[in-house]
PDB file of N, CA and C in Angstrom:
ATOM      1  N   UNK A   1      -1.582   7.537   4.441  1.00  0.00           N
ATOM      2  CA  UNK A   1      -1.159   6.281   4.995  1.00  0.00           C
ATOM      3  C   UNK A   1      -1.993   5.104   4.499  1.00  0.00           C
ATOM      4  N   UNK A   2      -2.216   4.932   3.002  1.00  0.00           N
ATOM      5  CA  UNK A   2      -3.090   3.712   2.470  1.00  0.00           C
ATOM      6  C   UNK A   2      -2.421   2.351   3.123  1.00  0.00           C
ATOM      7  N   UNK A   3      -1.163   2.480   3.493  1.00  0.00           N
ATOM      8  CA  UNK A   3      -0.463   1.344   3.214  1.00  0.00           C
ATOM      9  C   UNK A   3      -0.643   0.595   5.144  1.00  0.00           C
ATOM     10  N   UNK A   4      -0.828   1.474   5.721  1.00  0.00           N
ATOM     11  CA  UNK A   4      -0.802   1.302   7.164  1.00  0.00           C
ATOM     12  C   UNK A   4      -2.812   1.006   7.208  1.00  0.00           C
ATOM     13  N   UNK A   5      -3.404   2.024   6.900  1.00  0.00           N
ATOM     14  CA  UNK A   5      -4.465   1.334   6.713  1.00  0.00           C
ATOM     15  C   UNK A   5      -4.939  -0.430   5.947  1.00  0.00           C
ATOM     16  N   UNK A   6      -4.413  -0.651   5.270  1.00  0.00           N
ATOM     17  CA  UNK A   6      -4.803  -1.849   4.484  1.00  0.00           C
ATOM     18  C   UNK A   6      -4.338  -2.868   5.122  1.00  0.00           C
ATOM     19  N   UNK A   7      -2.972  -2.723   5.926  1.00  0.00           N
ATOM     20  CA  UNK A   7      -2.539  -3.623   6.879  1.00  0.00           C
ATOM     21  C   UNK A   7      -3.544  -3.652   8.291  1.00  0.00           C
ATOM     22  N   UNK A   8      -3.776  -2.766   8.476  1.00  0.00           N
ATOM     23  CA  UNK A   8      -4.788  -3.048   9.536  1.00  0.00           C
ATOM     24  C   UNK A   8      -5.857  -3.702   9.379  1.00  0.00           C
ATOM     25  N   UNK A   9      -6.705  -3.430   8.119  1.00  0.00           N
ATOM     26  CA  UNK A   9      -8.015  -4.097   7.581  1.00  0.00           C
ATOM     27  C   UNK A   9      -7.846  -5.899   7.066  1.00  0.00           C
ATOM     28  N   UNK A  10      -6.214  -5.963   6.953  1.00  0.00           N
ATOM     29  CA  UNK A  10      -6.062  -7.207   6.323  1.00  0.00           C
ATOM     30  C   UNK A  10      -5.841  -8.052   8.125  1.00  0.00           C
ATOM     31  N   UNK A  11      -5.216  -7.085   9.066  1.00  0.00           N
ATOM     32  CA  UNK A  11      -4.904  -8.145  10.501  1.00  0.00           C
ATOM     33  C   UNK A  11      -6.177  -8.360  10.409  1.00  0.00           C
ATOM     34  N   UNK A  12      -7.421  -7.169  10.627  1.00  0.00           N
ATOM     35  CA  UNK A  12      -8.935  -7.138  11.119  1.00  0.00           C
ATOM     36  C   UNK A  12      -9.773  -8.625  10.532  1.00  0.00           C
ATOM     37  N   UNK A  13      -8.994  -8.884   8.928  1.00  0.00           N
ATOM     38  CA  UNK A  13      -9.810  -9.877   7.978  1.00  0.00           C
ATOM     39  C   UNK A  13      -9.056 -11.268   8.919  1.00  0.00           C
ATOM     40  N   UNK A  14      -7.943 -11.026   8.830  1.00  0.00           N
ATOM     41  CA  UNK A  14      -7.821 -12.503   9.346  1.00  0.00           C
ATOM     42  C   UNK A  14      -7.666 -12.770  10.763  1.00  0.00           C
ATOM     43  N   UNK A  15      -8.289 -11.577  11.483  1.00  0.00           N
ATOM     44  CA  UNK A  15      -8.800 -12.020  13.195  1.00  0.00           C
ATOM     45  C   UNK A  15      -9.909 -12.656  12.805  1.00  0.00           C
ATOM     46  N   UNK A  16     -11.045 -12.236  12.165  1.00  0.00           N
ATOM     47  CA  UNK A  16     -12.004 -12.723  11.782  1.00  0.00           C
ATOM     48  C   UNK A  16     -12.195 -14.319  11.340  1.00  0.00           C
ATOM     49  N   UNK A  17     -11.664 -14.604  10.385  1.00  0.00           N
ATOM     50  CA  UNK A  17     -11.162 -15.953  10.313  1.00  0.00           C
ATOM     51  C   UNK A  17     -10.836 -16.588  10.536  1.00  0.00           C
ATOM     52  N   UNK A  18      -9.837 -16.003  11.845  1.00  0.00           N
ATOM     53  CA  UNK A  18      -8.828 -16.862  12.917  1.00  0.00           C
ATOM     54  C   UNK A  18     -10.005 -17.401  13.770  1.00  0.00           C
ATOM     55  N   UNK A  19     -10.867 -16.738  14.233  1.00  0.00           N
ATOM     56  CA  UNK A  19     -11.856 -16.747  14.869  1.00  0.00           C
ATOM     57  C   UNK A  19     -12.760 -18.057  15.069  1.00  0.00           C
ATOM     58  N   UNK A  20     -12.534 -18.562  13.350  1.00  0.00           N
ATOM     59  CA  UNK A  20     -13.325 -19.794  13.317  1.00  0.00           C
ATOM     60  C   UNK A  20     -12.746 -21.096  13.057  1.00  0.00           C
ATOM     61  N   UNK A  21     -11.477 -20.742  13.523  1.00  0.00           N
ATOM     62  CA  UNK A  21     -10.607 -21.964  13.421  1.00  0.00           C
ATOM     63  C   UNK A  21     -10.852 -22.691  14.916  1.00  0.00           C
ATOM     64  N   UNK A  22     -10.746 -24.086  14.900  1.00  0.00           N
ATOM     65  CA  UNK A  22     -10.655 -24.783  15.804  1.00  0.00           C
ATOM     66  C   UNK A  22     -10.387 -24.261  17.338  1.00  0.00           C
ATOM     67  N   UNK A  23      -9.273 -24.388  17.690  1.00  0.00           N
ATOM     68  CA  UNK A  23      -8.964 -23.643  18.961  1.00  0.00           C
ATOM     69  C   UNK A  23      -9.576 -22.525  19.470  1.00  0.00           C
ATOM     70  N   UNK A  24      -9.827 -21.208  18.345  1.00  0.00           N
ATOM     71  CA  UNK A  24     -10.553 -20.200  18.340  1.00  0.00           C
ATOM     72  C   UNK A  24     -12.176 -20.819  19.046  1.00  0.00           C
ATOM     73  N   UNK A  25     -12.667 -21.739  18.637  1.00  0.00           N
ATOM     74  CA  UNK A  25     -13.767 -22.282  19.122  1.00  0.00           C
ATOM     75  C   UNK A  25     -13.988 -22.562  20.195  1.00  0.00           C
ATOM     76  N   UNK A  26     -13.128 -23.684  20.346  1.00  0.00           N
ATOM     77  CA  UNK A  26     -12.799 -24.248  21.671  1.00  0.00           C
ATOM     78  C   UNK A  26     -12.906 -22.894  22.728  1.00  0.00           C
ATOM     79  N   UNK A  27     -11.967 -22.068  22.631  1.00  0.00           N
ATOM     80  CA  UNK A  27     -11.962 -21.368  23.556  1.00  0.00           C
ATOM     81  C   UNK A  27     -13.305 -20.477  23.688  1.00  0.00           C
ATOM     82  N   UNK A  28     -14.028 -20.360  22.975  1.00  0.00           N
ATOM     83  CA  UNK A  28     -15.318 -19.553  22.995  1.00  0.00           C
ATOM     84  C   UNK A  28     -16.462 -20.265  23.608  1.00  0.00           C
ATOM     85  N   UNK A  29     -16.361 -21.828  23.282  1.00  0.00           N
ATOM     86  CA  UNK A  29     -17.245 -22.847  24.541  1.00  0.00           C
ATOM     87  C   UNK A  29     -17.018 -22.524  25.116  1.00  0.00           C
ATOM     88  N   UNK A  30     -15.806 -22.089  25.958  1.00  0.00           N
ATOM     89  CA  UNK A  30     -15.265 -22.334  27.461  1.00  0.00           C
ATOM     90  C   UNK A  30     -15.090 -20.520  27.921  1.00  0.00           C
ATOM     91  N   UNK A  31     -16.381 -19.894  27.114  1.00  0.00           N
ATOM     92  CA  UNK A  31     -16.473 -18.296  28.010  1.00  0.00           C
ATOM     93  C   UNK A  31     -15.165 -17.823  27.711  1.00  0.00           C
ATOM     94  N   UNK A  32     -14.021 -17.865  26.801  1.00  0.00           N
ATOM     95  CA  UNK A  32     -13.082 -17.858  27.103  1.00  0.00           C
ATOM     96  C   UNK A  32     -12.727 -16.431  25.220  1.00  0.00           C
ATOM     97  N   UNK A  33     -11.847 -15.464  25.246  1.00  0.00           N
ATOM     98  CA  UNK A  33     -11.662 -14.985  24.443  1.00  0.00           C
ATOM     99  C   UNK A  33      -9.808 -14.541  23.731  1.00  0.00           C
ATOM    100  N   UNK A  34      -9.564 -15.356  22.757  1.00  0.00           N
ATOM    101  CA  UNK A  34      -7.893 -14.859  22.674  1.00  0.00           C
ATOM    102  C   UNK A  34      -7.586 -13.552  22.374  1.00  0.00           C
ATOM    103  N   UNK A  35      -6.411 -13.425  22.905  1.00  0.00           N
ATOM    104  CA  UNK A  35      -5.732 -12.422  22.984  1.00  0.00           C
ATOM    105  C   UNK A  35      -4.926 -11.735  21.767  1.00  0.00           C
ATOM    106  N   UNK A  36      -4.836 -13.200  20.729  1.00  0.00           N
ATOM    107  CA  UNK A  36      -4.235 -12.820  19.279  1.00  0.00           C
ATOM    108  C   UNK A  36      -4.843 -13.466  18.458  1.00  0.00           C
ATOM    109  N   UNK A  37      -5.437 -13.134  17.167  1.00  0.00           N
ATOM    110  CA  UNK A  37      -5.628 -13.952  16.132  1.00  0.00           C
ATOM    111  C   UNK A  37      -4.835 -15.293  16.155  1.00  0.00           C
ATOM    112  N   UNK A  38      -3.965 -15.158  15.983  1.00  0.00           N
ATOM    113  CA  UNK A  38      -2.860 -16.208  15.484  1.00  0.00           C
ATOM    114  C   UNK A  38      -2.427 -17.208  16.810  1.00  0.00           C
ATOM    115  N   UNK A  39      -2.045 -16.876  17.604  1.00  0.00           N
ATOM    116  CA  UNK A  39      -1.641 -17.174  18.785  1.00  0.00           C
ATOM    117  C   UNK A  39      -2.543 -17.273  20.082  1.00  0.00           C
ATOM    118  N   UNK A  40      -3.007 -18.486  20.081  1.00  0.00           N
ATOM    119  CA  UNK A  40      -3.655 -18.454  20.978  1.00  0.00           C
ATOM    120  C   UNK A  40      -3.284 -18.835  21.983  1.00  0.00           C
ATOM    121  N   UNK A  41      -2.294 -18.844  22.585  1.00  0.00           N
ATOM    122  CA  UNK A  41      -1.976 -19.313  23.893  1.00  0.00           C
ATOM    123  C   UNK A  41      -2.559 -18.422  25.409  1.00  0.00           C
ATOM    124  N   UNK A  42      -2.338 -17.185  24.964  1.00  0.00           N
ATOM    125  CA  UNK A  42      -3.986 -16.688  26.063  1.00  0.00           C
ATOM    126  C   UNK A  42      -4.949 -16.152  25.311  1.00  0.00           C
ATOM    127  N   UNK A  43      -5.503 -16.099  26.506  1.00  0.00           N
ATOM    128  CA  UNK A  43      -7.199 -15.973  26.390  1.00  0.00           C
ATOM    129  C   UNK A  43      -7.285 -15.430  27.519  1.00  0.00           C
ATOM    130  N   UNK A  44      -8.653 -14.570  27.687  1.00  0.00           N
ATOM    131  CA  UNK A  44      -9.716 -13.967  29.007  1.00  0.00           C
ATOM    132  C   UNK A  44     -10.692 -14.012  28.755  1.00  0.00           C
ATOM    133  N   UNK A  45     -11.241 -14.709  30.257  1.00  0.00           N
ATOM    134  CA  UNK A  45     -12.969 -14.819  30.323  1.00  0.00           C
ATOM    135  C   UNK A  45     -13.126 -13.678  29.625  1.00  0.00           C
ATOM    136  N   UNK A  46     -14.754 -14.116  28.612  1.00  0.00           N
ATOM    137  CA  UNK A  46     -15.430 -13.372  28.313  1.00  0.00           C
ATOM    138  C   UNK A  46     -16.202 -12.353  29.438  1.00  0.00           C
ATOM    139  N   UNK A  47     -16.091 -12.557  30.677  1.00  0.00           N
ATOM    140  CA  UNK A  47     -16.939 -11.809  31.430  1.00  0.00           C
ATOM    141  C   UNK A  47     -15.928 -10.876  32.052  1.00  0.00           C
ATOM    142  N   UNK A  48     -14.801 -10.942  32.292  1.00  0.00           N
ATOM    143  CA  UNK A  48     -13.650 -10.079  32.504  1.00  0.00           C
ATOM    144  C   UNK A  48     -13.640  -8.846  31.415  1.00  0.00           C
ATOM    145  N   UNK A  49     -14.143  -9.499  30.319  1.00  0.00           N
ATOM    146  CA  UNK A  49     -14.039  -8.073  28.976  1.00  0.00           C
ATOM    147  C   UNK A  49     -15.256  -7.566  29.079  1.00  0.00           C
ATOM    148  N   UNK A  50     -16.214  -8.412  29.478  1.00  0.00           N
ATOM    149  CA  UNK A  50     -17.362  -7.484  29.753  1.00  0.00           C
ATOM    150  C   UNK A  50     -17.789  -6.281  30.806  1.00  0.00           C
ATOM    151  N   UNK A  51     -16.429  -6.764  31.698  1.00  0.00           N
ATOM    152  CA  UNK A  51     -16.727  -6.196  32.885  1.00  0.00           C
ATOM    153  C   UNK A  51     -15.645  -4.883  32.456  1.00  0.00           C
ATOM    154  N   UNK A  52     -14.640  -4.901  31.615  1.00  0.00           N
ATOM    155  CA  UNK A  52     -13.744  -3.719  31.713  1.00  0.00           C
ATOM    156  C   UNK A  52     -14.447  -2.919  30.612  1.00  0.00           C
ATOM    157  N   UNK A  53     -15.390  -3.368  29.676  1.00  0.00           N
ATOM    158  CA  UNK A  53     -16.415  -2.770  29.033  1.00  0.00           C
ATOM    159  C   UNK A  53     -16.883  -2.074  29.764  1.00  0.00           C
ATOM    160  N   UNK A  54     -17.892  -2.541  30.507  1.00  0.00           N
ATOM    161  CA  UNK A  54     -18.659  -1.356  31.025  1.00  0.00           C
ATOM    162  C   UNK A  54     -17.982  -0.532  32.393  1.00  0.00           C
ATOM    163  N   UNK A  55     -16.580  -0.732  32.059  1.00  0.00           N
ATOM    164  CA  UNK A  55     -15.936   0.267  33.164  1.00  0.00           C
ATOM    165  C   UNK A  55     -15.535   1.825  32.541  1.00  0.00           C
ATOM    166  N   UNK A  56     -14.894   0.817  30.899  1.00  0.00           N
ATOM    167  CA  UNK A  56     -14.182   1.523  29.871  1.00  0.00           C
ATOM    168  C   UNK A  56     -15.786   2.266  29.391  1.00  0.00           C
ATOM    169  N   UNK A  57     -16.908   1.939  29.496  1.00  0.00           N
ATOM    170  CA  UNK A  57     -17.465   2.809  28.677  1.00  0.00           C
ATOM    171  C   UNK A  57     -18.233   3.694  29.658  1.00  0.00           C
ATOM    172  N   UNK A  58     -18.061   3.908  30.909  1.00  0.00           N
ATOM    173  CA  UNK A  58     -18.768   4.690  31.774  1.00  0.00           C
ATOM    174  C   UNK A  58     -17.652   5.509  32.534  1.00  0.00           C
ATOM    175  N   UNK A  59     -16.492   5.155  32.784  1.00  0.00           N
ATOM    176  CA  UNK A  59     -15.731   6.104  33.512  1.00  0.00           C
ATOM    177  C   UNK A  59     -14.297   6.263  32.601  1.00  0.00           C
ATOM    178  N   UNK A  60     -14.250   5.496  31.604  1.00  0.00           N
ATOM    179  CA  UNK A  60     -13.077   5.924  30.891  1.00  0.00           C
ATOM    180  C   UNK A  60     -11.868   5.409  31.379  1.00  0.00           C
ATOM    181  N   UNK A  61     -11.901   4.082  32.075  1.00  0.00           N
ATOM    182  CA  UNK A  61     -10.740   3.211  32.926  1.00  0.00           C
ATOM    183  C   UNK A  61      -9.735   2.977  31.382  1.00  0.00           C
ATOM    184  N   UNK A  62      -8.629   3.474  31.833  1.00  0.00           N
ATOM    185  CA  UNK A  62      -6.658   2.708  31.015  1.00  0.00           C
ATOM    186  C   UNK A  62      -6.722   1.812  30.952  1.00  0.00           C
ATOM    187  N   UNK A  63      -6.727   1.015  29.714  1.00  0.00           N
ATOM    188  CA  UNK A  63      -5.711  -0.134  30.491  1.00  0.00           C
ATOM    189  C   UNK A  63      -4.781  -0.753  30.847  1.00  0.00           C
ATOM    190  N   UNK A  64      -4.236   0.800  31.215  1.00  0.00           N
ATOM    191  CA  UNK A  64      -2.713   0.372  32.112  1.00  0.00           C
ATOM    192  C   UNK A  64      -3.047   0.120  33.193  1.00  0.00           C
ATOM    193  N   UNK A  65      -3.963   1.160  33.305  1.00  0.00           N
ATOM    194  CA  UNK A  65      -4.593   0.924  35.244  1.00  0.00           C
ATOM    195  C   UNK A  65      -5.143  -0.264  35.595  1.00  0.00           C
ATOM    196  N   UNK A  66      -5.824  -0.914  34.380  1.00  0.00           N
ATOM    197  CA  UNK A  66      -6.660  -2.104  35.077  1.00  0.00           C
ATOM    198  C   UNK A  66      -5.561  -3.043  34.969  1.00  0.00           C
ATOM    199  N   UNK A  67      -5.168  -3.168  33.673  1.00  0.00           N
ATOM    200  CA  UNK A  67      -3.998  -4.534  33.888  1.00  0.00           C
ATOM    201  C   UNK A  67      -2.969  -4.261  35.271  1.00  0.00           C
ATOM    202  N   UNK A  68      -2.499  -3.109  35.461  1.00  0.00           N
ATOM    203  CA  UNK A  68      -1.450  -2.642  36.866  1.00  0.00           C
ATOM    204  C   UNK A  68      -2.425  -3.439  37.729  1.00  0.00           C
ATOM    205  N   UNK A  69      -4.221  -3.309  37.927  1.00  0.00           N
ATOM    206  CA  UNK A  69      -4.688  -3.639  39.241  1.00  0.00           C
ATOM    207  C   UNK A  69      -4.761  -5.404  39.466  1.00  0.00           C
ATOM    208  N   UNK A  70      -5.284  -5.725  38.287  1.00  0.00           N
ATOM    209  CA  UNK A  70      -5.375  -7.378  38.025  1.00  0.00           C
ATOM    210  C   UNK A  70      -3.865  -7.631  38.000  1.00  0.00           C
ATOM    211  N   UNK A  71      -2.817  -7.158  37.455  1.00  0.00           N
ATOM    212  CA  UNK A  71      -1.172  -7.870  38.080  1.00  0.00           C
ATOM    213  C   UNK A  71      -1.066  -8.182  39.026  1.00  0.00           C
ATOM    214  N   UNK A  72      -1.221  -6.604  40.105  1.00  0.00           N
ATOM    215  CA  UNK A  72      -1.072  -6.608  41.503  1.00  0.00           C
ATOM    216  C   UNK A  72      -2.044  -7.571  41.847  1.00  0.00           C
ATOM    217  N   UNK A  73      -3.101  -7.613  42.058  1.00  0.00           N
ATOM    218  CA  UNK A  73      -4.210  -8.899  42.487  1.00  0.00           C
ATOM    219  C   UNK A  73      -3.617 -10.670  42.525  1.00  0.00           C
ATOM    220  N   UNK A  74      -2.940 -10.874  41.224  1.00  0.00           N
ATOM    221  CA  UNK A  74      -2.982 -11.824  41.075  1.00  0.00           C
ATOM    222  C   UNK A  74      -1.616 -12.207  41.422  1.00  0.00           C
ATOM    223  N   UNK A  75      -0.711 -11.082  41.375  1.00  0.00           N
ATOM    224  CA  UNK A  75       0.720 -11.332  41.492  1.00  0.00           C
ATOM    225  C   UNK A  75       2.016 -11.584  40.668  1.00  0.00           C
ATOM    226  N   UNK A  76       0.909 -11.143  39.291  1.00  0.00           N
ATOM    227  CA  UNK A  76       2.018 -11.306  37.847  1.00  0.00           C
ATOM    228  C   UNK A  76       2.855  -9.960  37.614  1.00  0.00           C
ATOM    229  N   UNK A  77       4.190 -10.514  37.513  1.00  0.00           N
ATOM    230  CA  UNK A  77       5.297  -9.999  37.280  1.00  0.00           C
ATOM    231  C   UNK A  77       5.017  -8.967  36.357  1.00  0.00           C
ATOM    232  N   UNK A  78       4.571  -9.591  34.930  1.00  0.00           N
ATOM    233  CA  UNK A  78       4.801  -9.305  33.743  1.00  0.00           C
ATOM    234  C   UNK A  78       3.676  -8.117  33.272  1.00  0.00           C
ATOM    235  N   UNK A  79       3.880  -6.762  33.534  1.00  0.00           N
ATOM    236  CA  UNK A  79       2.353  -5.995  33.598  1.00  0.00           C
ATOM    237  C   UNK A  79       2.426  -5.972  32.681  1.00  0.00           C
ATOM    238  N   UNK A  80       3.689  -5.261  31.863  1.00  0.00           N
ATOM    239  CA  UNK A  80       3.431  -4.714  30.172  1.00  0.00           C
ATOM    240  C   UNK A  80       2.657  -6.058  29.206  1.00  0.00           C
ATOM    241  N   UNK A  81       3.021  -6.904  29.139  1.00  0.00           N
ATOM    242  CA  UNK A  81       2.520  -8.195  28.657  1.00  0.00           C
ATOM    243  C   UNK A  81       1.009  -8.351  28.701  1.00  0.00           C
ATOM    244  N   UNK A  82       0.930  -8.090  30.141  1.00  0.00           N
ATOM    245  CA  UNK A  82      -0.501  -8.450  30.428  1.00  0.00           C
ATOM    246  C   UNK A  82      -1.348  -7.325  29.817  1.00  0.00           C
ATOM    247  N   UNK A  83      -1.091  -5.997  29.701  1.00  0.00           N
ATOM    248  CA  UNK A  83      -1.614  -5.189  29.384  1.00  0.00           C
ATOM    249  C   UNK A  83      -1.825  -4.882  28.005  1.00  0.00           C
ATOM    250  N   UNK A  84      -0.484  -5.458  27.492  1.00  0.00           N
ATOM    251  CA  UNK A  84      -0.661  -5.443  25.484  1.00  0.00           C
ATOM    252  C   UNK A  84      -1.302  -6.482  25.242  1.00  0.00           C
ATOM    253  N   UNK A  85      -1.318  -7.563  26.003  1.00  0.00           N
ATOM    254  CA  UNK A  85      -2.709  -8.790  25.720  1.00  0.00           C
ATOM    255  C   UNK A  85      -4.084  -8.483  25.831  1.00  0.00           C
ATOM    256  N   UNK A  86      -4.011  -8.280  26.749  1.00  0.00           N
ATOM    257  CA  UNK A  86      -5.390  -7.714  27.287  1.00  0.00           C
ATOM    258  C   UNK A  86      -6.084  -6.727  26.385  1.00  0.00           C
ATOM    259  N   UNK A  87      -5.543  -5.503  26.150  1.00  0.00           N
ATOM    260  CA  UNK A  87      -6.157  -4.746  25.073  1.00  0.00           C
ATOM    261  C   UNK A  87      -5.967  -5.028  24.013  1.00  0.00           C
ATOM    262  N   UNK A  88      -5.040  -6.421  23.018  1.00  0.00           N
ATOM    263  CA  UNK A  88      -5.386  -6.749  21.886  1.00  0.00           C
ATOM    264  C   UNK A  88      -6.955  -7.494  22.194  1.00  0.00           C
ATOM    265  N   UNK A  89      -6.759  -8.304  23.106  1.00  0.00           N
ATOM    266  CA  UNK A  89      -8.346  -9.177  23.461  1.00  0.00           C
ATOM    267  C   UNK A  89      -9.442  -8.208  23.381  1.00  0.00           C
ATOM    268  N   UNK A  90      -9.325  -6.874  24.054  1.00  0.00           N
ATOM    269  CA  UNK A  90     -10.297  -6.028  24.621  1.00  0.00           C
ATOM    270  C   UNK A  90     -10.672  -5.377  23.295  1.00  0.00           C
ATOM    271  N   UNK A  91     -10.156  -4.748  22.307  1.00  0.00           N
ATOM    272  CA  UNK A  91     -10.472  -4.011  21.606  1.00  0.00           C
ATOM    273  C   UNK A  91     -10.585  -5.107  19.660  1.00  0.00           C
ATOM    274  N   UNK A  92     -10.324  -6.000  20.503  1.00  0.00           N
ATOM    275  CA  UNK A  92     -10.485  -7.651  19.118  1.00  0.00           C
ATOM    276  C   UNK A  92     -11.962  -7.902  19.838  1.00  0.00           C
ATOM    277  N   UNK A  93     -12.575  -8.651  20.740  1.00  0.00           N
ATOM    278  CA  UNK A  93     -13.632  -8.628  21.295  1.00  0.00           C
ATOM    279  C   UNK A  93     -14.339  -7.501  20.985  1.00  0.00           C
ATOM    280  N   UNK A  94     -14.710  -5.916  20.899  1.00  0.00           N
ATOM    281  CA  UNK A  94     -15.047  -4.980  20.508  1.00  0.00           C
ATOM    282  C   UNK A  94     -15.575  -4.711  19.211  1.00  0.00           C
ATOM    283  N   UNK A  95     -14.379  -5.528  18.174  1.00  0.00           N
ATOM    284  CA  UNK A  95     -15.015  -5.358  16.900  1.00  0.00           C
ATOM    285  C   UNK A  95     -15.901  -6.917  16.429  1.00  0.00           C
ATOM    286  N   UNK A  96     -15.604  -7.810  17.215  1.00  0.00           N
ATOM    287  CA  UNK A  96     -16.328  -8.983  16.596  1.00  0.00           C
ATOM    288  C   UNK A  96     -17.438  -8.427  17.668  1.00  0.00           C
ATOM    289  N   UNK A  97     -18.034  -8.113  18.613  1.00  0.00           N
ATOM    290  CA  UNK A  97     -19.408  -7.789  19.140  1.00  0.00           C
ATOM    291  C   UNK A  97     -20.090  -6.641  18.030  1.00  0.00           C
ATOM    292  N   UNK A  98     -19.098  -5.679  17.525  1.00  0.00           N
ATOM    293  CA  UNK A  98     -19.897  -4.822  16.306  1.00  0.00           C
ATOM    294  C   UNK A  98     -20.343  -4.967  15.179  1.00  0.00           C
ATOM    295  N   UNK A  99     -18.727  -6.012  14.634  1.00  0.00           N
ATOM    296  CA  UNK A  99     -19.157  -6.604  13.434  1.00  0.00           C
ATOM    297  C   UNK A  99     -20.597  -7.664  13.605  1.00  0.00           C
ATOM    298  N   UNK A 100     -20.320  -8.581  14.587  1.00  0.00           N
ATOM    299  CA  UNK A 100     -22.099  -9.363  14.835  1.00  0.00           C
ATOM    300  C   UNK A 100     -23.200  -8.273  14.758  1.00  0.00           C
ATOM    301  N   UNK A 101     -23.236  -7.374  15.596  1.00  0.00           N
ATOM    302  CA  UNK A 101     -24.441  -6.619  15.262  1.00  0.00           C
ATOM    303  C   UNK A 101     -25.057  -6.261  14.427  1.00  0.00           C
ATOM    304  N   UNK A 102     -23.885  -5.813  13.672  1.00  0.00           N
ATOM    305  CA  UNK A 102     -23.623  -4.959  11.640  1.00  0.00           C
ATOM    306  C   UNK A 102     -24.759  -6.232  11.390  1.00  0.00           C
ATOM    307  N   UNK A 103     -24.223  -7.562  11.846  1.00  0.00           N
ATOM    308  CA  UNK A 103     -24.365  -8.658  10.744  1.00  0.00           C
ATOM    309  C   UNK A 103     -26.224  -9.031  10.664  1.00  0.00           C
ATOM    310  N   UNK A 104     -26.041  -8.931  12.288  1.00  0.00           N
ATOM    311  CA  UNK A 104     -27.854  -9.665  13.324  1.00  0.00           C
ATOM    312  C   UNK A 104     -28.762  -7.771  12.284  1.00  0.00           C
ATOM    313  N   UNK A 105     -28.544  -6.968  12.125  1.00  0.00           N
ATOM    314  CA  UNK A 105     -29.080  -5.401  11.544  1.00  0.00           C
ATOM    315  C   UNK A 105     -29.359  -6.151   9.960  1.00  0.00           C
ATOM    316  N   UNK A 106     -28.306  -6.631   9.565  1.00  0.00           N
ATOM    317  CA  UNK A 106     -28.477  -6.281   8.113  1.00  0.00           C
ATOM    318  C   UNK A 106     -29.404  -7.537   7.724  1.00  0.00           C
ATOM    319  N   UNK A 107     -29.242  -8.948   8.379  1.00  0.00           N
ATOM    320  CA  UNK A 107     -30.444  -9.675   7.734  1.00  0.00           C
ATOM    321  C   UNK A 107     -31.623  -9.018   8.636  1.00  0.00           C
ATOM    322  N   UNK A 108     -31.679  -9.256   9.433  1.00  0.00           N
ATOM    323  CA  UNK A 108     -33.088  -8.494   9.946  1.00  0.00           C
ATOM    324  C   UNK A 108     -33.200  -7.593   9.018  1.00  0.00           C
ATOM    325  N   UNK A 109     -32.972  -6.266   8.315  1.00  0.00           N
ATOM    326  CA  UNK A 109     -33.368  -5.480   7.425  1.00  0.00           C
ATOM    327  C   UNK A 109     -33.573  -6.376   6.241  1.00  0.00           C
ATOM    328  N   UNK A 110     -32.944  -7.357   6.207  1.00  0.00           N
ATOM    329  CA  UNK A 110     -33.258  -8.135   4.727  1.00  0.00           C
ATOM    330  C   UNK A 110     -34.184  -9.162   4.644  1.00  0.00           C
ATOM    331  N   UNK A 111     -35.282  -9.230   6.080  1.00  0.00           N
ATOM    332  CA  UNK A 111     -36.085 -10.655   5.764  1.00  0.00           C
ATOM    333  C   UNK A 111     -37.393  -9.305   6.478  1.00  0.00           C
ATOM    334  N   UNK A 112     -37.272  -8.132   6.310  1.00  0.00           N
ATOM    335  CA  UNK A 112     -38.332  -7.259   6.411  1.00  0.00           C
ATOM    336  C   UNK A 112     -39.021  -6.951   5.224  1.00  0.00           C
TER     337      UNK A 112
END
């Protein structure tokens, strides 16, 4: 599957980039993280992804279950929506916290 791989690495390149476009910014002042490269019309607090982080990495929480619980909470109709947003945000947030690390590792190894 080269061809399904390379498409993925090319969305991955231009989340990255999307990242540092204007709006992309904006919303990162404001604690705030999108849900699509391209489309930014939502976003979730950064502390909402932090918090299903360390749910997702200690008990292994869905996120069908969490988006089902934050619907019900809040009263949105739309779960599937919320839930394919949410984990594009959740697992887009995931790789720009790794890729930074990769990044904060490799000059630190390079000004040693």
């Amino acid at each position: 599957m080269p061809c399904a791989n390379a498409r993925k690495k090319n969305t991955r390149e231009k989340f990255f980039v999307s990242i540092l476009l204007p709006q992309a910014v904006t919303l990162m002042r404001h604690h705030m993280f999108p849900a699509s490269p391209m489309f930014l019309q939502t976003a979730y607090r950064i502390k909402l992804l932090e918090f299903y982080k360390k749910l997702f990495m200690t008990g292994h929480l869905a996120n069908q279950a969490f988006a089902k619980a934050c619907a019900k909470l809040h009263m949105y109709e739309k779960v599937e929506r919320l839930r394919i947003t949410f984990a594009n945000a959740f697992f887009a947030y995931l790789e720009v916290l790794t890729k930074a690390e990769e990044l904060s590792i490799a000059e630190h190894q390079h000004t040693i």
